[in-house]
C-alpha atoms as a PDB file:
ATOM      1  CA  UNK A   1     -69.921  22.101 -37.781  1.00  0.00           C
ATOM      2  CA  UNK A   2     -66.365  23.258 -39.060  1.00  0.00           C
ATOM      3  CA  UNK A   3     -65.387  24.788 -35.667  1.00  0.00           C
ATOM      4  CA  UNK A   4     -65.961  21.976 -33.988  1.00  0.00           C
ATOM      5  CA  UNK A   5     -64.200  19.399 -35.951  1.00  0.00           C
ATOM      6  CA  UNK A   6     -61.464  22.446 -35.726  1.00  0.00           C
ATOM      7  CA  UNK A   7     -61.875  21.825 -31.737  1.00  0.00           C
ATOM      8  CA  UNK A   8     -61.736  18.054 -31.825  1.00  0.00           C
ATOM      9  CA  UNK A   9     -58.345  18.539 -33.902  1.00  0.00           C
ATOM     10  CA  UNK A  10     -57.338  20.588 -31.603  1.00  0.00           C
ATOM     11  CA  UNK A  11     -57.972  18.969 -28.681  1.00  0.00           C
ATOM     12  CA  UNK A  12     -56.263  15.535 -29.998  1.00  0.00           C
ATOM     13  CA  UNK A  13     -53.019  17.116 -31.241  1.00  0.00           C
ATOM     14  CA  UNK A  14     -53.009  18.850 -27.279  1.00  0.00           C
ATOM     15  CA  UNK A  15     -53.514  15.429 -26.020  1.00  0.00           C
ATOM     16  CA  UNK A  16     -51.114  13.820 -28.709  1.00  0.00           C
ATOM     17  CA  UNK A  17     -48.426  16.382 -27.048  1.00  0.00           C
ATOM     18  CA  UNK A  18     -48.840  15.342 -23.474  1.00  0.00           C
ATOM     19  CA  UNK A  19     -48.774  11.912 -24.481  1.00  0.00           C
ATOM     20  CA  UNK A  20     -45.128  12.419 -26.168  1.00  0.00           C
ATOM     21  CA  UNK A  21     -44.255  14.546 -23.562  1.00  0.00           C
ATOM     22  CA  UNK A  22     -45.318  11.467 -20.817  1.00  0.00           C
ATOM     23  CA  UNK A  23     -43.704   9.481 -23.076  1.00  0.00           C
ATOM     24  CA  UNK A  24     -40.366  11.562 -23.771  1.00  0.00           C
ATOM     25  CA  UNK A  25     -39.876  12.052 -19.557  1.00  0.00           C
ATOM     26  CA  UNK A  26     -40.560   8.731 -18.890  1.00  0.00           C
ATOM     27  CA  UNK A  27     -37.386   7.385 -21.542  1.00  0.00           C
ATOM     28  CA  UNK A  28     -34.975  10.750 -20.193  1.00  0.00           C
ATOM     29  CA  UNK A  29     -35.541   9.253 -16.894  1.00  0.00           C
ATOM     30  CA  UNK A  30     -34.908   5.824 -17.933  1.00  0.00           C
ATOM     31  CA  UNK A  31     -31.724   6.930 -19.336  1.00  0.00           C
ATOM     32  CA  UNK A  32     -30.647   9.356 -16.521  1.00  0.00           C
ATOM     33  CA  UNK A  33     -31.456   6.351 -14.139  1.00  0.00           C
ATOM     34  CA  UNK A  34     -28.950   3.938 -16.758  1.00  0.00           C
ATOM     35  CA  UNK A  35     -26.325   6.311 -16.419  1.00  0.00           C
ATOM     36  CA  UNK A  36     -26.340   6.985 -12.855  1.00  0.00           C
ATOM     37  CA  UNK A  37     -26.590   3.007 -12.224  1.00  0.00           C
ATOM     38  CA  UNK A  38     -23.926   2.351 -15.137  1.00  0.00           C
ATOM     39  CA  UNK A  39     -21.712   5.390 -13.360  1.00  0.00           C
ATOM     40  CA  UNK A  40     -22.101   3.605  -9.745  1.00  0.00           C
ATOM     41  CA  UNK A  41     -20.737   0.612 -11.618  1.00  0.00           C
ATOM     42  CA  UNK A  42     -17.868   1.923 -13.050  1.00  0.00           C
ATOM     43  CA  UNK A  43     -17.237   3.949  -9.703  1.00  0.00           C
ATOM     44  CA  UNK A  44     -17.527   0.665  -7.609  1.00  0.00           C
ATOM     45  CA  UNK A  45     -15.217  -1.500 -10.173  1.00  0.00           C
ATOM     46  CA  UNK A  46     -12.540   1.297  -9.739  1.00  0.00           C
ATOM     47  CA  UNK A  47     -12.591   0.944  -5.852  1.00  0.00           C
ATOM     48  CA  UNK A  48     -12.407  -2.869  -6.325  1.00  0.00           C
ATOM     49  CA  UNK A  49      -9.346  -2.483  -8.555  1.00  0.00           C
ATOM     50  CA  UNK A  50      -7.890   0.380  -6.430  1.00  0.00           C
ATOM     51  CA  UNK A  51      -7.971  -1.860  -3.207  1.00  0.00           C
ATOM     52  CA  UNK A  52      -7.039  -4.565  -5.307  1.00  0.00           C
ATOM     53  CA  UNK A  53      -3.459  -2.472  -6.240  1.00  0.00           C
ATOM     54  CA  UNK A  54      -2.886  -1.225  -3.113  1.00  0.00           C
ATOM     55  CA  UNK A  55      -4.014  -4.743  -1.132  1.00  0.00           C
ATOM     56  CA  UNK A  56      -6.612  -3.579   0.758  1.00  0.00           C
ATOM     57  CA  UNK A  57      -9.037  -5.834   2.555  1.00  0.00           C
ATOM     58  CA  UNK A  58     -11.237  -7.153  -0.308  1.00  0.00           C
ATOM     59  CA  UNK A  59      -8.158  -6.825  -2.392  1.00  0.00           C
ATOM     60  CA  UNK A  60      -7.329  -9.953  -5.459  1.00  0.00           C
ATOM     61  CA  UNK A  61      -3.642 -10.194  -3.366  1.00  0.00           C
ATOM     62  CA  UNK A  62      -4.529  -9.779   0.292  1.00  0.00           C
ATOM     63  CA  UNK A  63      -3.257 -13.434   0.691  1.00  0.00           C
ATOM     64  CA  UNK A  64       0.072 -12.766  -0.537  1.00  0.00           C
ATOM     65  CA  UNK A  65       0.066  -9.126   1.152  1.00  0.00           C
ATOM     66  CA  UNK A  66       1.385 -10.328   4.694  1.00  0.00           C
ATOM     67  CA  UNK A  67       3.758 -12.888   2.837  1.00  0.00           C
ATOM     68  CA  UNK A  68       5.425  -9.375   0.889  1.00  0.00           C
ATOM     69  CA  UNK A  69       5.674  -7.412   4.298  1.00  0.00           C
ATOM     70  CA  UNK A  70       7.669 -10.559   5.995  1.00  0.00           C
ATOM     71  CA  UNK A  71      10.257 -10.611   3.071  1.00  0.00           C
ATOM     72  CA  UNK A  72      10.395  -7.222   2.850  1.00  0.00           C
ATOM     73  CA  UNK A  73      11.170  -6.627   6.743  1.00  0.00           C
ATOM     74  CA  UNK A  74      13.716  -9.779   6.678  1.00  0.00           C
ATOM     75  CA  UNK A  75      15.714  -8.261   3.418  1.00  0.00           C
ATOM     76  CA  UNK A  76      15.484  -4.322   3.936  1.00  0.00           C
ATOM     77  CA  UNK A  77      15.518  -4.395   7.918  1.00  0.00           C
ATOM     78  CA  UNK A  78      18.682  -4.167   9.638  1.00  0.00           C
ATOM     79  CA  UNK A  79      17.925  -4.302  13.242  1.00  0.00           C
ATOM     80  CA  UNK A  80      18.058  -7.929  14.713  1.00  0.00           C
ATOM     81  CA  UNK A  81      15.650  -7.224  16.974  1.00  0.00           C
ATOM     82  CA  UNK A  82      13.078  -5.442  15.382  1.00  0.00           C
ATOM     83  CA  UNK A  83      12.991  -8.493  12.867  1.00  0.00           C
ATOM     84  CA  UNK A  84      12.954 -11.050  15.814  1.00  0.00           C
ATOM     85  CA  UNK A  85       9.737  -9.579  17.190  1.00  0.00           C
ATOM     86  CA  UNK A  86       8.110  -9.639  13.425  1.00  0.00           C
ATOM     87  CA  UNK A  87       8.813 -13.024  12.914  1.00  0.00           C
ATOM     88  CA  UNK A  88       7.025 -13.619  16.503  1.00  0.00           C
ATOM     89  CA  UNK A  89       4.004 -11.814  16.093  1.00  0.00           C
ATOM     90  CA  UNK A  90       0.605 -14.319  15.857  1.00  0.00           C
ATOM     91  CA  UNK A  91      -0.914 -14.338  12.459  1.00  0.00           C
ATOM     92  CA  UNK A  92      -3.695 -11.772  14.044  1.00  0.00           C
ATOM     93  CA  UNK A  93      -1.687  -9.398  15.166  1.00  0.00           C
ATOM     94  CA  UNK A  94       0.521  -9.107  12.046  1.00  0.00           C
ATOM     95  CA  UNK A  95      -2.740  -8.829   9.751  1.00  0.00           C
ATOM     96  CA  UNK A  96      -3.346  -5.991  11.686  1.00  0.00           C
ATOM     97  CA  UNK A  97      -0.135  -4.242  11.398  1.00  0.00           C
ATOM     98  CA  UNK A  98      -0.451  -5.000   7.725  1.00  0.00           C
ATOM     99  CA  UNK A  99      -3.752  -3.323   7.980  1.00  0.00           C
ATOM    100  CA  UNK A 100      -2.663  -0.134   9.468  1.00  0.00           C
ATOM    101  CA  UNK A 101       0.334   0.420   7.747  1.00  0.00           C
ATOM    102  CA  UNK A 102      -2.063   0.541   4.554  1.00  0.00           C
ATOM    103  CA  UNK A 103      -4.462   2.980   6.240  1.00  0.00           C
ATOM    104  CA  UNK A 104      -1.321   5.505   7.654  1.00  0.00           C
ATOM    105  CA  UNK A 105       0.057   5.008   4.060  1.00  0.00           C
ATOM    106  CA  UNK A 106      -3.188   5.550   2.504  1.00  0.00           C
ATOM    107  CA  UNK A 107      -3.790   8.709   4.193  1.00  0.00           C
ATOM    108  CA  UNK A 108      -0.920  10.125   2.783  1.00  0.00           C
ATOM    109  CA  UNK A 109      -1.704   9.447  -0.787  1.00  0.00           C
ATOM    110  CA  UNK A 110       0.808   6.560  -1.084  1.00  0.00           C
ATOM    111  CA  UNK A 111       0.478   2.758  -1.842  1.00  0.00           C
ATOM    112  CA  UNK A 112       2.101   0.439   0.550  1.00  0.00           C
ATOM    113  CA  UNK A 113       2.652  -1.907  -2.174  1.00  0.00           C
ATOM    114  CA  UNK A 114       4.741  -0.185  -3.934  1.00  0.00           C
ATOM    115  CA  UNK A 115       7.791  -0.509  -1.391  1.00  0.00           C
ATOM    116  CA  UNK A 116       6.467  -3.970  -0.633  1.00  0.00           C
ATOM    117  CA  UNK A 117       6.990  -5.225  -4.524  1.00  0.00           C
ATOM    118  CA  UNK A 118       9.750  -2.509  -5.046  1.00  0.00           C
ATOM    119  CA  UNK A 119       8.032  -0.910  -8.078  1.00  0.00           C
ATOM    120  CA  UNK A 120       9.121   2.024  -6.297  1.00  0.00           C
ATOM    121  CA  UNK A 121      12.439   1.187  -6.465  1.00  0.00           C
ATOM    122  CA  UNK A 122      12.075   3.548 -10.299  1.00  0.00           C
ATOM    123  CA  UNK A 123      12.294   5.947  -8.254  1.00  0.00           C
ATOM    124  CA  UNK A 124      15.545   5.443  -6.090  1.00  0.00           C
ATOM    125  CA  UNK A 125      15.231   8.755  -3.924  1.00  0.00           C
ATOM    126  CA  UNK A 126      11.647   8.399  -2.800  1.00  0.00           C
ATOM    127  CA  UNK A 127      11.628   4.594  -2.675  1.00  0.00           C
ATOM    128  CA  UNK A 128      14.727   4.717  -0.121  1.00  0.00           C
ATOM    129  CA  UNK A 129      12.497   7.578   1.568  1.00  0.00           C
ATOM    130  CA  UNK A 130       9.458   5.667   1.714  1.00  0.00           C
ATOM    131  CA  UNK A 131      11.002   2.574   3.129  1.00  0.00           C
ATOM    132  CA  UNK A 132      12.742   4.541   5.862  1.00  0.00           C
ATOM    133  CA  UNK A 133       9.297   5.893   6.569  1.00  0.00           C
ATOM    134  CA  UNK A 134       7.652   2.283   7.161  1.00  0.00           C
ATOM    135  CA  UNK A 135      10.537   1.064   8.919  1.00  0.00           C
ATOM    136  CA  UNK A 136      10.143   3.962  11.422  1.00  0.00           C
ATOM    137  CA  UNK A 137       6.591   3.207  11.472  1.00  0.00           C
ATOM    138  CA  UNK A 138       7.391  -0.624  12.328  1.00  0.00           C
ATOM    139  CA  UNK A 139       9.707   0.594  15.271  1.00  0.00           C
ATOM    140  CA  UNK A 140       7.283   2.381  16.442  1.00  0.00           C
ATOM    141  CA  UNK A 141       4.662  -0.314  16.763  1.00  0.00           C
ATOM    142  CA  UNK A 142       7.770  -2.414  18.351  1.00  0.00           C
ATOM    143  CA  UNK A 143       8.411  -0.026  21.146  1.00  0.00           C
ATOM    144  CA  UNK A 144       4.930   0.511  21.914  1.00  0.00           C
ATOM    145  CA  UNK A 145       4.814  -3.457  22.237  1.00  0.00           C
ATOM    146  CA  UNK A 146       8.199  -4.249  24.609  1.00  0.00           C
ATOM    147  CA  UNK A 147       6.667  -1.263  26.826  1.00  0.00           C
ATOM    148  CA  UNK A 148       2.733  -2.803  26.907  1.00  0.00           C
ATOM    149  CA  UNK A 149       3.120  -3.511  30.724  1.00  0.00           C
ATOM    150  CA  UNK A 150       5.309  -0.911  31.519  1.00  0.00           C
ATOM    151  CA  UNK A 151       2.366   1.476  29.940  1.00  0.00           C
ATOM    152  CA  UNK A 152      -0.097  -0.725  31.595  1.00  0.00           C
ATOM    153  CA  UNK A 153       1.293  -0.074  35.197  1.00  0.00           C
ATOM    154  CA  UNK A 154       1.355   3.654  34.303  1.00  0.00           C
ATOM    155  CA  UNK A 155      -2.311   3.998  33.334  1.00  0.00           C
ATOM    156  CA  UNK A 156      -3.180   2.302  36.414  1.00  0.00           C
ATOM    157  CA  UNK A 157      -1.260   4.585  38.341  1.00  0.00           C
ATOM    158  CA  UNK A 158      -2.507   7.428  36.454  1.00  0.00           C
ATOM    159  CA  UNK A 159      -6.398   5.925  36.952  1.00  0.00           C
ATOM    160  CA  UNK A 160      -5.094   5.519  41.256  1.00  0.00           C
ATOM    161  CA  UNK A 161      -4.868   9.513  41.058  1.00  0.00           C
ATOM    162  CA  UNK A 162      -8.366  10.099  39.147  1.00  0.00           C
ATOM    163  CA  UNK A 163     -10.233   8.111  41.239  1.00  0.00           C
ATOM    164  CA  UNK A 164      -8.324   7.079  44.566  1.00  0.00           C
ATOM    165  CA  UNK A 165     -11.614   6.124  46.635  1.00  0.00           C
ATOM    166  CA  UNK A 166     -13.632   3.907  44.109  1.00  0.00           C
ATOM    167  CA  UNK A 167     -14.044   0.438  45.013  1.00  0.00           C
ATOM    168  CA  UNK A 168     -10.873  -1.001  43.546  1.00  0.00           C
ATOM    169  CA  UNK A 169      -8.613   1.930  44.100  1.00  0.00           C
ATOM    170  CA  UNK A 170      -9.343   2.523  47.567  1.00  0.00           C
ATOM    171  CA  UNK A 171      -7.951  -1.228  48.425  1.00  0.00           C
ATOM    172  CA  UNK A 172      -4.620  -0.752  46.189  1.00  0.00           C
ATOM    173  CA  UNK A 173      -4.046   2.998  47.755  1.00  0.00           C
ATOM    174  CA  UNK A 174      -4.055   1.404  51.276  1.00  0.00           C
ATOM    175  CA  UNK A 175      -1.965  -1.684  50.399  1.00  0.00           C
ATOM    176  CA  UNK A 176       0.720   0.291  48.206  1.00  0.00           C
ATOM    177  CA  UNK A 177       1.256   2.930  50.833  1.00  0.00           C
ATOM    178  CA  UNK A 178       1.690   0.011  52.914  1.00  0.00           C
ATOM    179  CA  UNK A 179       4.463  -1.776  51.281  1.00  0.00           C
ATOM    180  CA  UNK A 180       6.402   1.753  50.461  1.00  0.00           C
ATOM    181  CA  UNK A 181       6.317   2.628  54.083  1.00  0.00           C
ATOM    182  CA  UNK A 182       8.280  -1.077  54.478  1.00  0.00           C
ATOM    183  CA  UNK A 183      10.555  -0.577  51.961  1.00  0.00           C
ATOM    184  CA  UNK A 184      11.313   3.086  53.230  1.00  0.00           C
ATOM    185  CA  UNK A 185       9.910   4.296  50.093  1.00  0.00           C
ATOM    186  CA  UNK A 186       7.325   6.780  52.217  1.00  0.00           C
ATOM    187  CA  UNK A 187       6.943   7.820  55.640  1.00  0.00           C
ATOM    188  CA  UNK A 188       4.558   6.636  58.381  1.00  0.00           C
ATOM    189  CA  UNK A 189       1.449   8.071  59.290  1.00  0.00           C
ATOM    190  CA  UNK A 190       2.026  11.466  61.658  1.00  0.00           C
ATOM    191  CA  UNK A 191       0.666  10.477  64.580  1.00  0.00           C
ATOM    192  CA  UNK A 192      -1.881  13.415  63.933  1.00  0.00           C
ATOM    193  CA  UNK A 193      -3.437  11.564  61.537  1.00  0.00           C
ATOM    194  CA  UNK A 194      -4.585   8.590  63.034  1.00  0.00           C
ATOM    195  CA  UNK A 195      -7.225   9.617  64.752  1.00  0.00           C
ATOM    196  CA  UNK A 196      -8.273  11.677  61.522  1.00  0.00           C
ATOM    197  CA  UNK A 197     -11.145  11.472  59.171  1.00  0.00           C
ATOM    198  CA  UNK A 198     -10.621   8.358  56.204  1.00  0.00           C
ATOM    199  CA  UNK A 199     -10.822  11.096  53.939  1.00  0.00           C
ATOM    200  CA  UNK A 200      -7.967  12.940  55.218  1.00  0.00           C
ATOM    201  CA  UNK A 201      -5.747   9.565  55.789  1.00  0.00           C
ATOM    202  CA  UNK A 202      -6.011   8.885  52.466  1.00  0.00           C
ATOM    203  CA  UNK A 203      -5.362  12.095  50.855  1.00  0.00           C
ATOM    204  CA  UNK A 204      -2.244  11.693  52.779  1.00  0.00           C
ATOM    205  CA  UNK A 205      -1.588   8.331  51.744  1.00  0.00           C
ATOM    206  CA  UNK A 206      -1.873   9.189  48.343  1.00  0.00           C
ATOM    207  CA  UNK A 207       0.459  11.956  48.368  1.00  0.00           C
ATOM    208  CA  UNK A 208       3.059   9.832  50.031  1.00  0.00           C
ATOM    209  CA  UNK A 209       2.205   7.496  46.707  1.00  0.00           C
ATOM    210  CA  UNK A 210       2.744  10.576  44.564  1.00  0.00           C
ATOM    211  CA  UNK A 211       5.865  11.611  45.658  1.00  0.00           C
ATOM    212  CA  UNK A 212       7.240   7.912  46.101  1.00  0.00           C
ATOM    213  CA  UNK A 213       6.969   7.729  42.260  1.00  0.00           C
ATOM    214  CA  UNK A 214       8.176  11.098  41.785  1.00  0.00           C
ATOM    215  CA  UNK A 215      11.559  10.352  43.670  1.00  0.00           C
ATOM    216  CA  UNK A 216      12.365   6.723  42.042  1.00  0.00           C
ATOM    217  CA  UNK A 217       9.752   5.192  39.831  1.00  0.00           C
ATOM    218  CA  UNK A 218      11.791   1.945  39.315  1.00  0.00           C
ATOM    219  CA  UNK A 219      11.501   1.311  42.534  1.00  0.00           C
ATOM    220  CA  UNK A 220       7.795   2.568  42.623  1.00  0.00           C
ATOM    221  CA  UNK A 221       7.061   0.680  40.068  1.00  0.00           C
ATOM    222  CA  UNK A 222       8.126  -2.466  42.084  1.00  0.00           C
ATOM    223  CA  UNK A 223       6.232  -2.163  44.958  1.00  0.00           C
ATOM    224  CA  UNK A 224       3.199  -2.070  42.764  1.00  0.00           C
ATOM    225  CA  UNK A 225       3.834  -4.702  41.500  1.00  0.00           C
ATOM    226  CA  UNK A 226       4.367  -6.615  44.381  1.00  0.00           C
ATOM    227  CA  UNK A 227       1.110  -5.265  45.642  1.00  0.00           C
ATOM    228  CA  UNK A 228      -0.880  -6.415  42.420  1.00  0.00           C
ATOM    229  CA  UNK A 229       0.410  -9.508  42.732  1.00  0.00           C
ATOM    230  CA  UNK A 230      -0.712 -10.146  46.507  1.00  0.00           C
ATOM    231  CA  UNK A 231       2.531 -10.409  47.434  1.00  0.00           C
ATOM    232  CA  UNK A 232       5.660  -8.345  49.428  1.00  0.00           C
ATOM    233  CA  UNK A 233       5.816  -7.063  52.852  1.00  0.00           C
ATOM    234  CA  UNK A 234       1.802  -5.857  53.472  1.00  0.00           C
ATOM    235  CA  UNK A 235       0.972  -8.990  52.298  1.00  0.00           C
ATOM    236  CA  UNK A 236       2.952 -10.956  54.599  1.00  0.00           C
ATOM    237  CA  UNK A 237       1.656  -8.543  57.720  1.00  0.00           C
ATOM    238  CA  UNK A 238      -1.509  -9.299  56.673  1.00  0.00           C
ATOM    239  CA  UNK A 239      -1.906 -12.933  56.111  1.00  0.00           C
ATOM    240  CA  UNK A 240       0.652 -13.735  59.342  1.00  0.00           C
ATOM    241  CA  UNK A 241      -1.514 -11.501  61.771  1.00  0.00           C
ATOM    242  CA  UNK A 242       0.725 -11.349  65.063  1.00  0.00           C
ATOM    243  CA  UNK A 243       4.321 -13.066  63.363  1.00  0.00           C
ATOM    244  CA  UNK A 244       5.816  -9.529  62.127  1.00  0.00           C
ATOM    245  CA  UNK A 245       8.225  -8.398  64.082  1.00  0.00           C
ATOM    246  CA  UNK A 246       6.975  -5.151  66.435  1.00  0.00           C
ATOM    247  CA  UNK A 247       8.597  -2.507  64.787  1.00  0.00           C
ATOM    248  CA  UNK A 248       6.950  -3.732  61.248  1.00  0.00           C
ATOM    249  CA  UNK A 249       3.349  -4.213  63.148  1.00  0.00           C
ATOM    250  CA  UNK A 250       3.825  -0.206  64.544  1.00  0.00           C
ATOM    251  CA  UNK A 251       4.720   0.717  60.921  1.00  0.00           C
ATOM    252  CA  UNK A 252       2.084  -1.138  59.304  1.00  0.00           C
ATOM    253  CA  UNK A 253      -0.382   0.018  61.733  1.00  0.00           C
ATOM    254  CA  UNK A 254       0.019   3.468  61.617  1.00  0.00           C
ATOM    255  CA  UNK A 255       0.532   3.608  57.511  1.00  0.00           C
ATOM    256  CA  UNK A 256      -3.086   2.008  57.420  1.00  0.00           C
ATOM    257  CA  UNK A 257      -4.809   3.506  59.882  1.00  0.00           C
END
């Protein structure tokens, strides 16, 4: 009788433990869980407030962000010019300069802001530092934008030597070899050529093309113009038929054979 009210004791302090014990998990969890959501909280609020400082994209001040960059390039810039094209750019495209002069300045552990509202300025050696460093970085974006169609006509050149015989290519190879050969830019077809294989024509051709660039690319970079514009010499051959004179028609003829 003793032992087994002994055993039934027993048995209910066991189960009294692994109830506490359910119990006791169940609240450390609860807490851990707190903490961790609390601790994403705090780490969130921080990043709000840190793009908030520097005027990042969610930032409190991103309205008055683009408004600091245009006084500060119009009182700390020097060069007319540089200014001029600021002042010019579309609302668009100076949101994104904004936006990557905050990411090139951000990857180098340094607040944009801080030369924009001249709190930097405590600092007279690095401020006048940092502001030469942006002001390089907004000539930068200035030459890359007064040379967009120079750069333009270069990558399509450079795509003409990738891939001279797709579908596009093939047309502009003929037609620019064309209209060098009339501006004495490139020589004419060797007469050995023109009964040759396309493929070997317009190896040739594009050689010719090569070295025309090679020799003067100002005046390259004319003809292809011309050419993308449907206009010049070829164009004139072409859409007159029989008006040329002779000595153009032979030329013609044997450059796009």
């Amino acid at each position: 009788m003793i032992g087994a009210m002994v055993y039934q004791y027993v048995a209910i302090g066991i189960i009294a433990v692994l109830v506490v014990g359910v119990v006791v998990t169940l609240i450390l969890r609860a807490i851990t869980r707190s903490r961790r959501s609390r601790r994403r909280t705090i780490a969130q609020q921080q990043r709000q407030r840190a793009r908030g400082e520097r005027g990042g994209l969610f930032g409190r001040r991103r309205e008055n962000r683009p408004k600091l960059l245009q006084n500060w390039v119009e009182t700390h810039i020097a060069d007319e010019d540089l200014k001029t094209w600021f002042r010019n750019l579309s609302k668009k495209d100076a949101q994104g300069l904004l936006e990557d002069l905050t990411l090139f300045c951000d990857k180098h552990a340094f607040q944009l802001d801080w030369v924009l509202t001249e709190s930097l300025a405590v600092d007279p050696f690095l401020y006048e530092e940092m502001q030469g460093a942006i002001t390089r970085q907004l000539e930068s974006y200035y030459v890359m934008g007064q040379n967009g169609e120079r750069t333009a006509q270069f990558r399509l050149y450079q795509d003409l030597l990738k891939a001279p015989t797709n579908d596009t290519n093939l047309a502009l190879v003929q037609n620019l070899y064309t209209e060098l050969v009339l501006r004495d830019l490139a020589p004419t077809t060797p007469p050995n050529l023109i009964l040759s294989s396309d493929k070997d024509r317009q190896k040739y051709s594009l050689e010719r093309i090569q070295e025309a660039a090679t020799a003067d690319w100002e005046q390259f970079s004319d003809a292809l113009q011309t050419v993308l514009r449907g206009e010049g010499a070829a164009a004139d051959v072409e859409a007159a038929g029989e008006a040329p004179a002779r000595s153009n028609r032979r030329r013609v003829a044997a450059a796009t054979a």
